[in-house]
N, C-alpha and C. Protein backbone atom coordinates (compact mmCIF):
# COMPACT_ATOMS: atom_id res chain seq x y z
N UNK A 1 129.38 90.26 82.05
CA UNK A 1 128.73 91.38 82.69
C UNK A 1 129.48 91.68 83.98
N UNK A 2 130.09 92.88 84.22
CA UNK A 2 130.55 93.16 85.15
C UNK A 2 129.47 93.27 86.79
N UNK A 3 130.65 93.52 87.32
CA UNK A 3 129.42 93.06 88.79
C UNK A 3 128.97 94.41 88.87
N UNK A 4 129.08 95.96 88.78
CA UNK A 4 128.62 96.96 88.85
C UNK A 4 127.62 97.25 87.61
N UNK A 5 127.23 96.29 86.58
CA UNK A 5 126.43 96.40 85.37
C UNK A 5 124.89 96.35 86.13
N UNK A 6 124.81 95.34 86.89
CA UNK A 6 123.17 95.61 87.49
C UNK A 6 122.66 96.54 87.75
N UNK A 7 123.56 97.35 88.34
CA UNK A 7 123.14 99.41 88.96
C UNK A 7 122.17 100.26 87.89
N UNK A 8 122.54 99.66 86.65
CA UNK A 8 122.21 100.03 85.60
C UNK A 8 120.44 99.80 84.78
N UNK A 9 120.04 98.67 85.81
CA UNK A 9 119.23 98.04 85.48
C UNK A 9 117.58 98.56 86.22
N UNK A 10 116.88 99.00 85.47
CA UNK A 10 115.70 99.60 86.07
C UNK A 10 114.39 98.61 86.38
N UNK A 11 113.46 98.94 87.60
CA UNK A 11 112.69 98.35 87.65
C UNK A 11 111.30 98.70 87.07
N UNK A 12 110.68 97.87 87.33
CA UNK A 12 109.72 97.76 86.33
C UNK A 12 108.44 97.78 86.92
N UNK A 13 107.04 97.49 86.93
CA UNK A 13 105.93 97.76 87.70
C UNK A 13 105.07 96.28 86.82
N UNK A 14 104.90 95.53 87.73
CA UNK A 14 104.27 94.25 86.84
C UNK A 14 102.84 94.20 87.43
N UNK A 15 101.52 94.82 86.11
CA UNK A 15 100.01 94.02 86.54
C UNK A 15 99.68 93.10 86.19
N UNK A 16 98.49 92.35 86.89
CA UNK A 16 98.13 91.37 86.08
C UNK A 16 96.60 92.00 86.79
N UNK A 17 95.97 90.44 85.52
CA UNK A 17 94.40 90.54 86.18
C UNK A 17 94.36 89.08 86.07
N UNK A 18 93.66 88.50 87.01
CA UNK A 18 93.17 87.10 87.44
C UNK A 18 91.48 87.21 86.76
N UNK A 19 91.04 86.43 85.80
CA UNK A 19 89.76 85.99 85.90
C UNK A 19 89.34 84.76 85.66
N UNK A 20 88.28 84.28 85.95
CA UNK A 20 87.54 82.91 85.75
C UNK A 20 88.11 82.27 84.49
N UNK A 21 88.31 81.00 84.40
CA UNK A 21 88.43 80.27 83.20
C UNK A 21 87.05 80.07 82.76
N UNK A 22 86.68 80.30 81.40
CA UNK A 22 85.50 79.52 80.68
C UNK A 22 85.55 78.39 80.05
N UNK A 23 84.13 77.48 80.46
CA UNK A 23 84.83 75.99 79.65
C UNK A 23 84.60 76.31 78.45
N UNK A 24 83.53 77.10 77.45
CA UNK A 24 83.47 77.12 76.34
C UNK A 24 83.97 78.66 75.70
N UNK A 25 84.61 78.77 74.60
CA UNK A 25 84.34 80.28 74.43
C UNK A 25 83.78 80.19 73.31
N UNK A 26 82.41 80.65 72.67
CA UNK A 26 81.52 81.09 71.50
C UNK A 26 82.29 81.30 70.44
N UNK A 27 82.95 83.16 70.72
CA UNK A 27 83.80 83.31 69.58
C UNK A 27 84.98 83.69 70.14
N UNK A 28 86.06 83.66 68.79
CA UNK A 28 87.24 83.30 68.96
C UNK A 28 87.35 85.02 69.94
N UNK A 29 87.20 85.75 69.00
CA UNK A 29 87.18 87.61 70.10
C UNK A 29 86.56 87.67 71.44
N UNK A 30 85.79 86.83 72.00
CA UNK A 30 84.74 87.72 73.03
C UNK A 30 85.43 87.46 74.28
N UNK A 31 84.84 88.51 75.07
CA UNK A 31 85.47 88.61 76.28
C UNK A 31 85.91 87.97 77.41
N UNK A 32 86.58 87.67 78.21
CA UNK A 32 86.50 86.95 79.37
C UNK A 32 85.38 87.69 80.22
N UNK A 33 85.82 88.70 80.47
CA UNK A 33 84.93 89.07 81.53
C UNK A 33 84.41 90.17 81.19
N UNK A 34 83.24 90.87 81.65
CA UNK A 34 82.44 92.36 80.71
C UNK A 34 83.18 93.41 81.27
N UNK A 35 84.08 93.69 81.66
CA UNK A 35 84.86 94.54 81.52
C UNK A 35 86.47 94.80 80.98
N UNK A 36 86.43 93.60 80.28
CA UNK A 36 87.70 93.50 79.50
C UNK A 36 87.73 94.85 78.60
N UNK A 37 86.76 95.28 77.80
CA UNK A 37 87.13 96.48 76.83
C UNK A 37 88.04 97.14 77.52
N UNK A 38 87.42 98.14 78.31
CA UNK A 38 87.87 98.84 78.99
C UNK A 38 89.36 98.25 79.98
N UNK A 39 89.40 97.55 80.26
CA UNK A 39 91.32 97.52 81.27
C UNK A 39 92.16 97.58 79.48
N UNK A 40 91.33 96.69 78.30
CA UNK A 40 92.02 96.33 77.37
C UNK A 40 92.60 98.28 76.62
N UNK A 41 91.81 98.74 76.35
CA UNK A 41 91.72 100.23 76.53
C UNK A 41 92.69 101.26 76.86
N UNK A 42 93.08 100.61 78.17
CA UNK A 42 93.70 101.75 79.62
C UNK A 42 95.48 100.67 79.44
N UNK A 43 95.43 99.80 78.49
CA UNK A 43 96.76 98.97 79.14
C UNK A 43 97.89 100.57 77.91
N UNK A 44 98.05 100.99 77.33
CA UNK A 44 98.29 102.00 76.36
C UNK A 44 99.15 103.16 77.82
N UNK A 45 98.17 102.82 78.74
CA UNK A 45 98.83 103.98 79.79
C UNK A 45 99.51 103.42 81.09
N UNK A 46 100.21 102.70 80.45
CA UNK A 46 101.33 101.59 81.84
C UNK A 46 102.22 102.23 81.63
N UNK A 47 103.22 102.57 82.36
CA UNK A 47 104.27 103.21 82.38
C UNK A 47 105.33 102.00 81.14
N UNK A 48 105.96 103.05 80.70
CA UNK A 48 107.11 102.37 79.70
C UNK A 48 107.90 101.15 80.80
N UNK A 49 107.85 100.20 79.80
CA UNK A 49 108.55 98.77 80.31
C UNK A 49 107.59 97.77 81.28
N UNK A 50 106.50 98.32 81.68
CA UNK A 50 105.73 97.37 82.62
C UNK A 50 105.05 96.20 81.76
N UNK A 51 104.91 95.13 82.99
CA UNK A 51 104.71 93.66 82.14
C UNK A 51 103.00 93.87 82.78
N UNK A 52 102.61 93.18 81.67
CA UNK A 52 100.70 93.52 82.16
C UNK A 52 100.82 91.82 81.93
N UNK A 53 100.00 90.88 82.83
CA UNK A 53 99.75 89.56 82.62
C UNK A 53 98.43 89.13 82.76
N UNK A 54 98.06 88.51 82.09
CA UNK A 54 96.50 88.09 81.62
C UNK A 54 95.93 85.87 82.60
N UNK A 55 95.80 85.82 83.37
CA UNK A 55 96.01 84.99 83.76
C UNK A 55 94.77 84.19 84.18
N UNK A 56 94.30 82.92 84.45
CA UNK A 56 92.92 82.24 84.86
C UNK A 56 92.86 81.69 86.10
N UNK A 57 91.97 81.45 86.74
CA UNK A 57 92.38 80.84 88.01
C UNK A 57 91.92 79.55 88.09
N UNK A 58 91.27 79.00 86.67
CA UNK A 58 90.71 77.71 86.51
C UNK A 58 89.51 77.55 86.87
N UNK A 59 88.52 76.48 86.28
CA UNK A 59 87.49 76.61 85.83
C UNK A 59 86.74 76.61 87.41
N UNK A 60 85.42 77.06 87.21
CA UNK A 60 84.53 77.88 88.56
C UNK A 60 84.85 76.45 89.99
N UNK A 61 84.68 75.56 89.73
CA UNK A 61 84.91 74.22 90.91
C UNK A 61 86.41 74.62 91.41
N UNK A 62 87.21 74.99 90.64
CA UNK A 62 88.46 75.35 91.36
C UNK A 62 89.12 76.54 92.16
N UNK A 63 88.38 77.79 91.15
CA UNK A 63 88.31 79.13 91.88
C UNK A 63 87.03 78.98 93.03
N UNK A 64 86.40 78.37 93.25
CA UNK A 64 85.59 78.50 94.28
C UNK A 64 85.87 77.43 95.94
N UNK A 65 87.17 76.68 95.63
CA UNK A 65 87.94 75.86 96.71
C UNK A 65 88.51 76.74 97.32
N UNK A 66 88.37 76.92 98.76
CA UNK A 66 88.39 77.73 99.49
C UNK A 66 90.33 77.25 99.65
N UNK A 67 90.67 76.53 99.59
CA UNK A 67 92.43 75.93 98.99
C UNK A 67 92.89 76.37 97.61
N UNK A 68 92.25 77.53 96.94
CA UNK A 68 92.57 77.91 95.32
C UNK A 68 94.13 78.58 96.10
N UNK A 69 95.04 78.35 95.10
CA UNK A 69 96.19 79.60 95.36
C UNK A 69 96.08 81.48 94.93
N UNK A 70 95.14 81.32 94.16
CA UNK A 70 95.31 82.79 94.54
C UNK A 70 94.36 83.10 95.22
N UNK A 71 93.16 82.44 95.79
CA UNK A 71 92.83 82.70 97.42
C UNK A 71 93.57 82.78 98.67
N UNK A 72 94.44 81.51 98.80
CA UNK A 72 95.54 81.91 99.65
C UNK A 72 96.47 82.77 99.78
N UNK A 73 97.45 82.66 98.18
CA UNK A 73 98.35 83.21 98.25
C UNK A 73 98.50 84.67 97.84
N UNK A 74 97.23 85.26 97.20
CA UNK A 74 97.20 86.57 96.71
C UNK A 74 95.98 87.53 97.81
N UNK A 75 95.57 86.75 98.20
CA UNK A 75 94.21 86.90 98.94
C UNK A 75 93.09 87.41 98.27
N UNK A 76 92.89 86.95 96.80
CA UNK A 76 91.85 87.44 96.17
C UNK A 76 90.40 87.18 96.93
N UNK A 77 89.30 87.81 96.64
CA UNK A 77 87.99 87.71 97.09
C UNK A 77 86.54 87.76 96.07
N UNK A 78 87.79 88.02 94.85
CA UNK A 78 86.70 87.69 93.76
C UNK A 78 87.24 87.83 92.40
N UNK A 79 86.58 87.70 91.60
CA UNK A 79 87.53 87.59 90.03
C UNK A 79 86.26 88.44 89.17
N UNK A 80 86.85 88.92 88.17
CA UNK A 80 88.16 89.66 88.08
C UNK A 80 89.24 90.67 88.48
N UNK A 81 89.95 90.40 89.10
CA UNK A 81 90.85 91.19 89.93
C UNK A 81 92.00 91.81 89.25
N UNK A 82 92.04 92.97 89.32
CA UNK A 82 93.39 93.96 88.51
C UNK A 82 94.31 94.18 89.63
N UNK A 83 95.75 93.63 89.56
CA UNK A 83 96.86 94.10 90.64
C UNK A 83 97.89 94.31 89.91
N UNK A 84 98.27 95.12 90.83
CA UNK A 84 99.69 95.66 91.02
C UNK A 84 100.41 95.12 91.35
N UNK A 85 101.53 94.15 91.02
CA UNK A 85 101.78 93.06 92.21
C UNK A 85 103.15 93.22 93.18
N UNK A 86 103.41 93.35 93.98
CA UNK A 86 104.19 93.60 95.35
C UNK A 86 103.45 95.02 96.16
N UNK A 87 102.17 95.28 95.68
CA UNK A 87 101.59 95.85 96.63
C UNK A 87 100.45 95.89 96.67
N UNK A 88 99.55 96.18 97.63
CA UNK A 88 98.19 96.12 98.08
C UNK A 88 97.08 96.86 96.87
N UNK A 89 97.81 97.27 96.13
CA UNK A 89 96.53 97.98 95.47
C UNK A 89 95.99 96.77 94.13
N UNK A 90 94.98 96.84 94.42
CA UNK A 90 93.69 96.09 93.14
C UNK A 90 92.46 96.64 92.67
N UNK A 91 92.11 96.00 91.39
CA UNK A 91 90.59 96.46 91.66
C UNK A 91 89.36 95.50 91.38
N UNK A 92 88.94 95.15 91.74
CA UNK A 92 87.84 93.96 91.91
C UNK A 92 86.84 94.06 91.53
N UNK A 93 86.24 93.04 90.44
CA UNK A 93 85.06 93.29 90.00
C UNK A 93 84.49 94.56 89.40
N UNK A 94 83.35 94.98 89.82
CA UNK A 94 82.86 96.30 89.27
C UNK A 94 83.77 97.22 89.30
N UNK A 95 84.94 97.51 90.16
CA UNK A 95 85.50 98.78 90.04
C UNK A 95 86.33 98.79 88.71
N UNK A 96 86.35 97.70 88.04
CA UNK A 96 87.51 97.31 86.58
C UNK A 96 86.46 98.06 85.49
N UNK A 97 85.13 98.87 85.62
CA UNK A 97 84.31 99.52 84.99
C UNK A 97 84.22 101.01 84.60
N UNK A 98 85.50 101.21 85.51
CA UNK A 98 85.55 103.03 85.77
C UNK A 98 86.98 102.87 85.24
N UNK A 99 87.28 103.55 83.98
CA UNK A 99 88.56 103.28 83.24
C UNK A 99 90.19 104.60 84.30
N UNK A 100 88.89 105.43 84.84
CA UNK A 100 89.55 106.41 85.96
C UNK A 100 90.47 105.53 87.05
N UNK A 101 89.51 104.53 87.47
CA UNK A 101 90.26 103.56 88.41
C UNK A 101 91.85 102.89 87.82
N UNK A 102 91.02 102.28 86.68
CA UNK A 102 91.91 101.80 86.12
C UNK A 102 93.51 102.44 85.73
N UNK A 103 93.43 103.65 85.21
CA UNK A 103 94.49 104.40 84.79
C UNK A 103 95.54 104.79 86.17
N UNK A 104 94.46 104.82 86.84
CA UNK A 104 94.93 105.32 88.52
C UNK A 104 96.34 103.74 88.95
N UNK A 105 95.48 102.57 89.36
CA UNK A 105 96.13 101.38 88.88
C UNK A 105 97.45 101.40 88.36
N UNK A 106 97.45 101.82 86.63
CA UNK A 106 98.76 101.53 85.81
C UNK A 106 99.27 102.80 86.33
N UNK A 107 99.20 103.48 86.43
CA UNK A 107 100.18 104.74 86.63
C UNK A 107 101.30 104.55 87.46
N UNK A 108 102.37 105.08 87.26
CA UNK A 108 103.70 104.69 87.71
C UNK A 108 103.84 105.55 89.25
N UNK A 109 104.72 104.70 89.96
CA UNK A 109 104.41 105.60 91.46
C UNK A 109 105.63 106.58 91.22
């Protein structure tokens, strides 16, 4: 690969959503969190090439250690959290209910 080949190389827009780990899940389909339909729904309208990541923050004794890393290091304040990641925008909890929000979110800047 030549050294002027990177120029070539486009960036990309990476979300994720952080929610609770469950110790049990019922059935193999059901949700993490009650608003999964809906982000699950809206992922169709991410801009071409974006990485969407689905991630846990470990079971409730660990997300609730005020030492969790994505308390520190993301500054979450509650789960389930939808980000954008290298910038400030999220959406937390109830707002992951309004698929408007959501689309707003994936949309490419």
């Amino acid at each position: 690969m030549s050294r002027d080949s990177h120029r070539n190389i486009s960036y990309f827009s990476i979300h994720f959503i952080v929610v609770a780990a469950h110790k049990i899940i019922v059935m193999q389909k059901c949700s993490f969190f009650p608003a999964e339909p809906i982000v699950r729904a809206e992922l169709d309208k991410m801009p071409e090439g974006a990485i969407f990541i689905y991630c846990q923050t470990g079971a409730r004794p660990e997300w609730k250690n005020v030492a969790n890393k994505f308390r520190t290091e993301l500054n979450l304040t509650g789960v389930p959290t939808l980000m954008k990641y290298g910038t400030t925008q999220k959406l937390v909890e109830g707002q992951l209910f309004h698929p408007e929000l959501v689309q707003m979110l994936f949309a490419d800047d």
